[in-house]
Protein backbone atom coordinates (compact mmCIF):
# COMPACT_ATOMS: atom_id res chain seq x y z
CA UNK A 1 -70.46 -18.94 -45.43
CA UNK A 2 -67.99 -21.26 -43.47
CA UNK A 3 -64.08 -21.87 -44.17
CA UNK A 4 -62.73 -25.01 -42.78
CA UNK A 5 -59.08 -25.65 -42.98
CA UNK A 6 -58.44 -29.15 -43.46
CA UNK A 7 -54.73 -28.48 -44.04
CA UNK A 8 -52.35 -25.84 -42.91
CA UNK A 9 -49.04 -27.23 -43.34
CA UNK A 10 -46.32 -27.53 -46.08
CA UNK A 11 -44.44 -29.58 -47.67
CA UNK A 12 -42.85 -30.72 -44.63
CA UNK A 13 -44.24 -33.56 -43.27
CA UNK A 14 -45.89 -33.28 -40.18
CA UNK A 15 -49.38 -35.33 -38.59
CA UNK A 16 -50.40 -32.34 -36.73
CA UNK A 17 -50.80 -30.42 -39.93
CA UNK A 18 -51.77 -32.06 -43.31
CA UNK A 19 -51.47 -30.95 -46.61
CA UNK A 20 -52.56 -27.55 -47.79
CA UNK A 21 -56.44 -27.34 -48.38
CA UNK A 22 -59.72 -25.55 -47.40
CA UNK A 23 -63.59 -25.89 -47.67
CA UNK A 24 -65.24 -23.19 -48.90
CA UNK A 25 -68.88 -24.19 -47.93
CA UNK A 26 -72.55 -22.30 -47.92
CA UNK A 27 -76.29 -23.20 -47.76
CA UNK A 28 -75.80 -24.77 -50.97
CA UNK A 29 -72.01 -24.60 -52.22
CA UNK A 30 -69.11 -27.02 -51.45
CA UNK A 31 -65.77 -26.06 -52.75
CA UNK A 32 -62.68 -27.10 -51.96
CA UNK A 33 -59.27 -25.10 -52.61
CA UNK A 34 -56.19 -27.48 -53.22
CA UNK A 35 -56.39 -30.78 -52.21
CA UNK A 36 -52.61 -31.59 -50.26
CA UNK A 37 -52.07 -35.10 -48.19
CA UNK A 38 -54.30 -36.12 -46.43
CA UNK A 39 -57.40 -34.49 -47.25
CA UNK A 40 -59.89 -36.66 -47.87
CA UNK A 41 -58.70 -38.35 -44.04
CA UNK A 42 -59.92 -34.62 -43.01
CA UNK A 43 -63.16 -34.46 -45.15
CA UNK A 44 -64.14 -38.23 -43.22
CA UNK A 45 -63.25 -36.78 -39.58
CA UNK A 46 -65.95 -33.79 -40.60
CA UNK A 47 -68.57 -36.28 -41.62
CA UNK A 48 -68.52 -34.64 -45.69
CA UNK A 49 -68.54 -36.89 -48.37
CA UNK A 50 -66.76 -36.07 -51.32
CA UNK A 51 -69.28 -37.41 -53.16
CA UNK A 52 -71.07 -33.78 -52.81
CA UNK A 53 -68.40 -31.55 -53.55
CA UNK A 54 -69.27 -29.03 -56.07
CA UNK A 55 -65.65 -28.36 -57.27
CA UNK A 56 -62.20 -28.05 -56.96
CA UNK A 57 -60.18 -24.95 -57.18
CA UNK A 58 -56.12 -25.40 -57.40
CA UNK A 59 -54.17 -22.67 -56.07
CA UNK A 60 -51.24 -23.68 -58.13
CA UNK A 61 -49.91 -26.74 -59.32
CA UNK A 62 -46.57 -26.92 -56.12
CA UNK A 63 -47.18 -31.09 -55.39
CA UNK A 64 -48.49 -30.02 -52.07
CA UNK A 65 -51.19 -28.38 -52.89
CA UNK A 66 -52.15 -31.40 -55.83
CA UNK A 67 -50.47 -34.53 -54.10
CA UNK A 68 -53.61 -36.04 -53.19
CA UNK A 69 -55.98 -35.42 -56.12
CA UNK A 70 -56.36 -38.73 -57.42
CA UNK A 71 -56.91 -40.31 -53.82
CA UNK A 72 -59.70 -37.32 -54.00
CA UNK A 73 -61.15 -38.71 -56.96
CA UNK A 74 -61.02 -42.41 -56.77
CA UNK A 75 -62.36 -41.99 -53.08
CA UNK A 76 -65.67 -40.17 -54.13
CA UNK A 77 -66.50 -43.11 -56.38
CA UNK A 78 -66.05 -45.33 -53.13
CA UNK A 79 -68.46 -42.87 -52.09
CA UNK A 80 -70.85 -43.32 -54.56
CA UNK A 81 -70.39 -40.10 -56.43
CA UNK A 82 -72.96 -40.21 -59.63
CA UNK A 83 -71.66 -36.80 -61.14
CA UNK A 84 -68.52 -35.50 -62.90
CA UNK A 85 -66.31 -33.46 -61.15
CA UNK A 86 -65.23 -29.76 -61.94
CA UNK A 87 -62.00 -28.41 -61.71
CA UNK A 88 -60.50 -25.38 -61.82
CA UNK A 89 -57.02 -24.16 -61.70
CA UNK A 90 -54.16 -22.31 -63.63
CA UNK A 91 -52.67 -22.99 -66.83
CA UNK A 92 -51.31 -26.48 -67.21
CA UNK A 93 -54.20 -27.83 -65.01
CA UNK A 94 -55.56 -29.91 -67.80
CA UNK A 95 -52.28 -31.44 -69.02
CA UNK A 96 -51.58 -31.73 -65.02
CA UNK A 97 -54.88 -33.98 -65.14
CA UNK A 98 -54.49 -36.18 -67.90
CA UNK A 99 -51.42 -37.84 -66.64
CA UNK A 100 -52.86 -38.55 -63.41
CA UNK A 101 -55.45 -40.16 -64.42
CA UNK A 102 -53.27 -41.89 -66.92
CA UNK A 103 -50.93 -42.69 -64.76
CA UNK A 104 -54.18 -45.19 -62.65
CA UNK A 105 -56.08 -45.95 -66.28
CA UNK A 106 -55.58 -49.69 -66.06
CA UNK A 107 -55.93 -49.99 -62.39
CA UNK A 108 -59.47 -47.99 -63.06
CA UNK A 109 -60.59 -49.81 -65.67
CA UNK A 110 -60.00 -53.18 -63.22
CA UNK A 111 -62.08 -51.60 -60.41
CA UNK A 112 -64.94 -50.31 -63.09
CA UNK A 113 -65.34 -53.91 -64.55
CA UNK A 114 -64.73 -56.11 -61.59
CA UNK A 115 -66.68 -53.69 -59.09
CA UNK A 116 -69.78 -53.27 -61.19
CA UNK A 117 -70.34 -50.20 -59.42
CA UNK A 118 -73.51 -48.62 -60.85
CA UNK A 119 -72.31 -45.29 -62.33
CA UNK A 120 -68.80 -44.29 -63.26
CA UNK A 121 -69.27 -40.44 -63.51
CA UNK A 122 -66.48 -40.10 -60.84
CA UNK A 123 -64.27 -40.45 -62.97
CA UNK A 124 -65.61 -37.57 -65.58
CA UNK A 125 -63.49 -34.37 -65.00
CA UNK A 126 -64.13 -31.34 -66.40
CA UNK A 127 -61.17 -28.65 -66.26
CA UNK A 128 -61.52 -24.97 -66.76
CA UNK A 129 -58.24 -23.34 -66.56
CA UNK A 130 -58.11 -19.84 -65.71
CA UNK A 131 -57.17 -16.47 -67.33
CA UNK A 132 -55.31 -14.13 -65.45
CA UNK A 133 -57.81 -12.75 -63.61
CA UNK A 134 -61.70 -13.67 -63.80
CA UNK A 135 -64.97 -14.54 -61.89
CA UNK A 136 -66.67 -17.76 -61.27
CA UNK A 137 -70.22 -18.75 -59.59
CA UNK A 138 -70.59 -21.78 -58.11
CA UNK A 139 -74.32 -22.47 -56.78
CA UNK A 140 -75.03 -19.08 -54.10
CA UNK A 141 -70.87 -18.81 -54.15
CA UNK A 142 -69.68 -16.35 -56.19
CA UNK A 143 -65.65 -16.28 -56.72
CA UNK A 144 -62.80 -14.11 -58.27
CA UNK A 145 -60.05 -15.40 -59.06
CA UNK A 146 -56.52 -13.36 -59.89
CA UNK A 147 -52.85 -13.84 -60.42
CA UNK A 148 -50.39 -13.50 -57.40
CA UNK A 149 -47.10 -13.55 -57.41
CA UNK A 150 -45.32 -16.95 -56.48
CA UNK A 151 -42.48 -16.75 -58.93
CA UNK A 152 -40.65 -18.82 -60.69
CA UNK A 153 -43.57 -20.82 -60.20
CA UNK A 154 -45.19 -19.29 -63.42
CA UNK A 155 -48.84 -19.51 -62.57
CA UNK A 156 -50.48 -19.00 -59.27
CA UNK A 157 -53.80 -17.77 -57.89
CA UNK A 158 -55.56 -15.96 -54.94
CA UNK A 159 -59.50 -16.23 -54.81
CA UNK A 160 -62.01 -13.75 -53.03
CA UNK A 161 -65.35 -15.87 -52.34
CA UNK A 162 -68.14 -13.64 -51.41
CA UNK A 163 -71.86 -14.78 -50.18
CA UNK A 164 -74.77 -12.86 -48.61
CA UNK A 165 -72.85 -9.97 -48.22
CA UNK A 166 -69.23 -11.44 -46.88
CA UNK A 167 -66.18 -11.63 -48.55
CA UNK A 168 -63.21 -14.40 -47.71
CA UNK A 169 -59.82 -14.13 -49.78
CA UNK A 170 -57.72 -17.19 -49.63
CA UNK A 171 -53.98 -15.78 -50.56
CA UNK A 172 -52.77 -19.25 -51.98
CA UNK A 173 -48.97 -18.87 -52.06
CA UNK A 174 -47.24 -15.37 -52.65
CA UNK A 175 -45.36 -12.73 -51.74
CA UNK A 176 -46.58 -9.59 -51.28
CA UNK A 177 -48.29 -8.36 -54.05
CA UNK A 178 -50.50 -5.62 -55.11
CA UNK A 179 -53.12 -7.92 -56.97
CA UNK A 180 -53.62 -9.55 -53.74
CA UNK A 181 -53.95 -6.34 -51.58
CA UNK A 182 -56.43 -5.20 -54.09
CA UNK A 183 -58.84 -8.15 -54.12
CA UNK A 184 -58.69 -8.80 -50.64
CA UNK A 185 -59.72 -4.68 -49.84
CA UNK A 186 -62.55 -5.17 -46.62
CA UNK A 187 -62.32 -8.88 -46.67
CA UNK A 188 -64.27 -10.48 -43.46
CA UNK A 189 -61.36 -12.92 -43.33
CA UNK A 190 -58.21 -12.69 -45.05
CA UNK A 191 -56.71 -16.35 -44.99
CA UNK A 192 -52.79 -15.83 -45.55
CA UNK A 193 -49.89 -17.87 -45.75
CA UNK A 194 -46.79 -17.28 -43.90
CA UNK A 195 -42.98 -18.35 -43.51
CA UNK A 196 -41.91 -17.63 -40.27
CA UNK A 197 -38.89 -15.79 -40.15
CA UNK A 198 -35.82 -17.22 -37.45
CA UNK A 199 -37.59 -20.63 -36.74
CA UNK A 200 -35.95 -22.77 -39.32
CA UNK A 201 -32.16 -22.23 -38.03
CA UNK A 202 -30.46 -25.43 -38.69
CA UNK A 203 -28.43 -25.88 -42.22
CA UNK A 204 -27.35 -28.69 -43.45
CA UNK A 205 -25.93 -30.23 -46.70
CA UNK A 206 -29.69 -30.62 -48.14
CA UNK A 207 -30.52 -26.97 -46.98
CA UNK A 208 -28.01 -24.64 -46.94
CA UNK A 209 -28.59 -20.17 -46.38
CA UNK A 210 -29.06 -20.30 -50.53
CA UNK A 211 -32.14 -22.45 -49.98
CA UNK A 212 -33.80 -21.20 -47.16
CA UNK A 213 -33.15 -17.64 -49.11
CA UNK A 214 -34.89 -18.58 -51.76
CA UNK A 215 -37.90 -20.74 -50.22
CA UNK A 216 -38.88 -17.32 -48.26
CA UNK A 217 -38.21 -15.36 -51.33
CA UNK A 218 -41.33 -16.45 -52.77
CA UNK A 219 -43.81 -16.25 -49.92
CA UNK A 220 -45.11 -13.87 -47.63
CA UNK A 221 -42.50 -13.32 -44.11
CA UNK A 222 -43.84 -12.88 -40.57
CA UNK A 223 -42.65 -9.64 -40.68
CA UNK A 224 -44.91 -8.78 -43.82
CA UNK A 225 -48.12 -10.68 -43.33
CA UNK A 226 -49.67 -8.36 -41.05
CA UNK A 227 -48.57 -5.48 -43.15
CA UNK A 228 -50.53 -6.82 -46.10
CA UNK A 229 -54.04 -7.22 -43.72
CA UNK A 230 -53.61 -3.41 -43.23
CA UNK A 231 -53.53 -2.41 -46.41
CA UNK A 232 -56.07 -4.84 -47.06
CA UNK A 233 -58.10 -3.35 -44.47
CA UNK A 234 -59.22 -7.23 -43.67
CA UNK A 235 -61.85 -7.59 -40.36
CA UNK A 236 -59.43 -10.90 -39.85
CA UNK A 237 -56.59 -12.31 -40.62
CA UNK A 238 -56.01 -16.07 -40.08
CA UNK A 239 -52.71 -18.20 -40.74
CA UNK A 240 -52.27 -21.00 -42.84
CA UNK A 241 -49.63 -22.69 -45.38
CA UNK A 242 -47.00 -22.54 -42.16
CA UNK A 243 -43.21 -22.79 -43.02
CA UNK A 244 -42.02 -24.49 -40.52
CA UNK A 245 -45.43 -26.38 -39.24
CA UNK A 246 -43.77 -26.14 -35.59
CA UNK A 247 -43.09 -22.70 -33.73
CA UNK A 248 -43.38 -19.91 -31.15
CA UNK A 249 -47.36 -18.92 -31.53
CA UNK A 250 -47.02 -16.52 -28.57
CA UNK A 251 -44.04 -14.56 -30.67
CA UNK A 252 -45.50 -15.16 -34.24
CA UNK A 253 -48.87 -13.21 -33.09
CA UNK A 254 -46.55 -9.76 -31.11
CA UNK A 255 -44.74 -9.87 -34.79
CA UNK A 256 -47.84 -9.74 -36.81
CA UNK A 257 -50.04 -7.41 -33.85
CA UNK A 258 -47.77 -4.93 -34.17
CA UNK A 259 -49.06 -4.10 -38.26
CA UNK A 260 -51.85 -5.65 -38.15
CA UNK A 261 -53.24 -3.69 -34.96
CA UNK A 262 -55.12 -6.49 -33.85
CA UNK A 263 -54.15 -10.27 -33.18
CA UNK A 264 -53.87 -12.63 -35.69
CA UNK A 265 -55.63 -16.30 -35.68
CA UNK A 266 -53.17 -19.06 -35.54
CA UNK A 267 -54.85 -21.53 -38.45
CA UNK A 268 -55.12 -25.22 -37.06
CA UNK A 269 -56.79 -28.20 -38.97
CA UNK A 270 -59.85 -28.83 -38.89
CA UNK A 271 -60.33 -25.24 -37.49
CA UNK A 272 -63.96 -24.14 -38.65
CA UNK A 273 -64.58 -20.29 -38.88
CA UNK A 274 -67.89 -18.53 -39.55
CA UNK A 275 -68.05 -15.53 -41.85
C-alpha cells in the first residue's frame, strides 16, 4: 500500500501546497480522499489517469476538500473514462452532487453531442453516503470509516485503510477525539492534520483573535498532534491539512517530538510514502 499526498494545504491559497487530497493506492486499488484545487494538476505530474480511479472518499463537505470535484469528473471523460464513478462521503454528499452537476448540465450536454465522444459513463455517479461509523472494501483495500469531531461542521470522517497486513488512518479534519484515537490504535502511518499554534500572528479587520479562536477550535493544535500519535500508538505520524501552509519546520517537529517520542514527517505534495 502507498499514500501519496497530492495536497497538504488549506484553504489558504498557496502554489507550494494545493488543495487537500490523498491517493490511497495498492496492487489493484486507487482511491482518492477529497479532491481540493488542484488535484487533478497533481494526478497528471504522477503520470495517473483519473480515468482508473476506483473511487472517491470525501472527508467532509468544507469547499476545500470538494472545490475541485467537477474539474475531477469532467477531466476523466477527457481521459477517456468508460465507467461510472463511486463516491463516498457523509450525509449531504448526494444533494452536494446533484447541484454540481446541475450547476454544468447544459454545458455537458454541449460537449456530449458536439464531441461524439464514444461513451459517456463519466458522467454516471454513484453516491453512498455513510452511517456513522462503517466498513467499506474497495478491490484488495479494505476501509473503515467513523465520525470525528469537526464541529459545527455537522458531519465529518476519519478512515483507517488496511492491506496485507498494514493499516493507514487518514484523520480528515478534527480535534482531538476519542473515535479517532481508537481507530487509528497501531496504525503504520497516522496521517494528521495540524494548525500550528503562534505562526498566524497578524489580525486584521477580516481576522480578528475571535476568528483565529475559533478556526483552531475545531482542529487538532501543534501542541496536541503528537499527543494523539501516542495514544494512538502510531509507527508514524505524518503532517498534512497545514494551517498556515508557511512555517518554522525545525520548531513544529521539537513541539510534536517531545509527545510523540519520535520525529514527525513534515507532509509535502506529491510526497509518496510506502506502508
Amino acid at each position: 500500500m502507498e499514500l501519496t499526498l497530492l495536497g497538504t494545504g488549506c484553504p489558504s491559497v498557496d502554489h507550494k501546497r494545493f488543495g487537500p487530497s490523498n491517493l490511497i493506492s495498492t496492487d489493484k486499488a486507487k482511491v482518492l480522499v477529497d479532491c481540493g484545487s488542484g488535484i487533478t494538476q497533481r494526478l497528471h505530474k504522477l503520470n495517473i489517469s483519473s480515468a482508473n480511479i476506483d473511487a472517491l472518499l470525501f472527508t467532509h463537505l468544507h469547499s476545500d476538500h470538494a472545490v475541485d470535484f467537477y474539474q475531477l469528473i469532467i477531466s476523466s471523460w477527457h481521459s477517456y473514462r468508460i465507467k461510472p464513478w463511486k463516491i463516498y462521503g457523509p450525509r449531504g454528499t448526494k444533494k452536494f452532487v446533484k447541484k454540481i452537476m446541475d450547476a454544468w448540465a447544459e454545458e455537458r450536454k454541449l460537449r456530449i453531442s458536439y464531441e461524439s465522444r464514444a461513451s459517456a459513463k463519466a458522467f454516471e455517479i454513484q453516491v453512498t453516503e455513510f452511517k456513522s461509523i462503517g466498513s467499506l472494501k474497495i478491490k484488495d483495500l479494505n476501509i473503515k470509516y467513523f465520525e470525528v469531531d469537526h464541529k459545527p461542521v455537522k458531519y465529518a470522517y476519519g478512515f483507517s485503510f488496511t492491506n496485507k497486513n498494514k493499516k493507514l488512518t487518514i484523520s480528515g479534519d478534527t480535534r482531538p477525539c476519542e473515535n479517532l484515537m481508537k481507530y487509528a490504535q497501531r496504525s503504520d502511518v497516522l496521517l494528521h492534520e495540524v494548525f500550528i499554534e503562534g505562526e498566524i500572528l497578524q489580525i486584521n479587520k477580516m481576522r480578528t483573535k475571535k476568528t483565529l479562536h475559533n478556526v483552531q477550535s475545531y482542529h487538532t493544535t501543534s501542541t496536541q498532534v503528537g499527543k494523539v500519535a501516542f495514544i494512538a500508538r502510531a509507527k508514524k505520524l505524518v503532517l498534512t491539512h497545514f494551517v498556515p501552509t508557511r512555517f518554522n519546520k525545525n520548531n513544529l517537529k521539537k513541539v510534536i517530538k517531545k509527545d510523540f517520542g519520535k520525529n514527525p514527517v513534515i507532509g509535502e505534495d506529491l510526497m509518496k510514502i510506502k506502508i
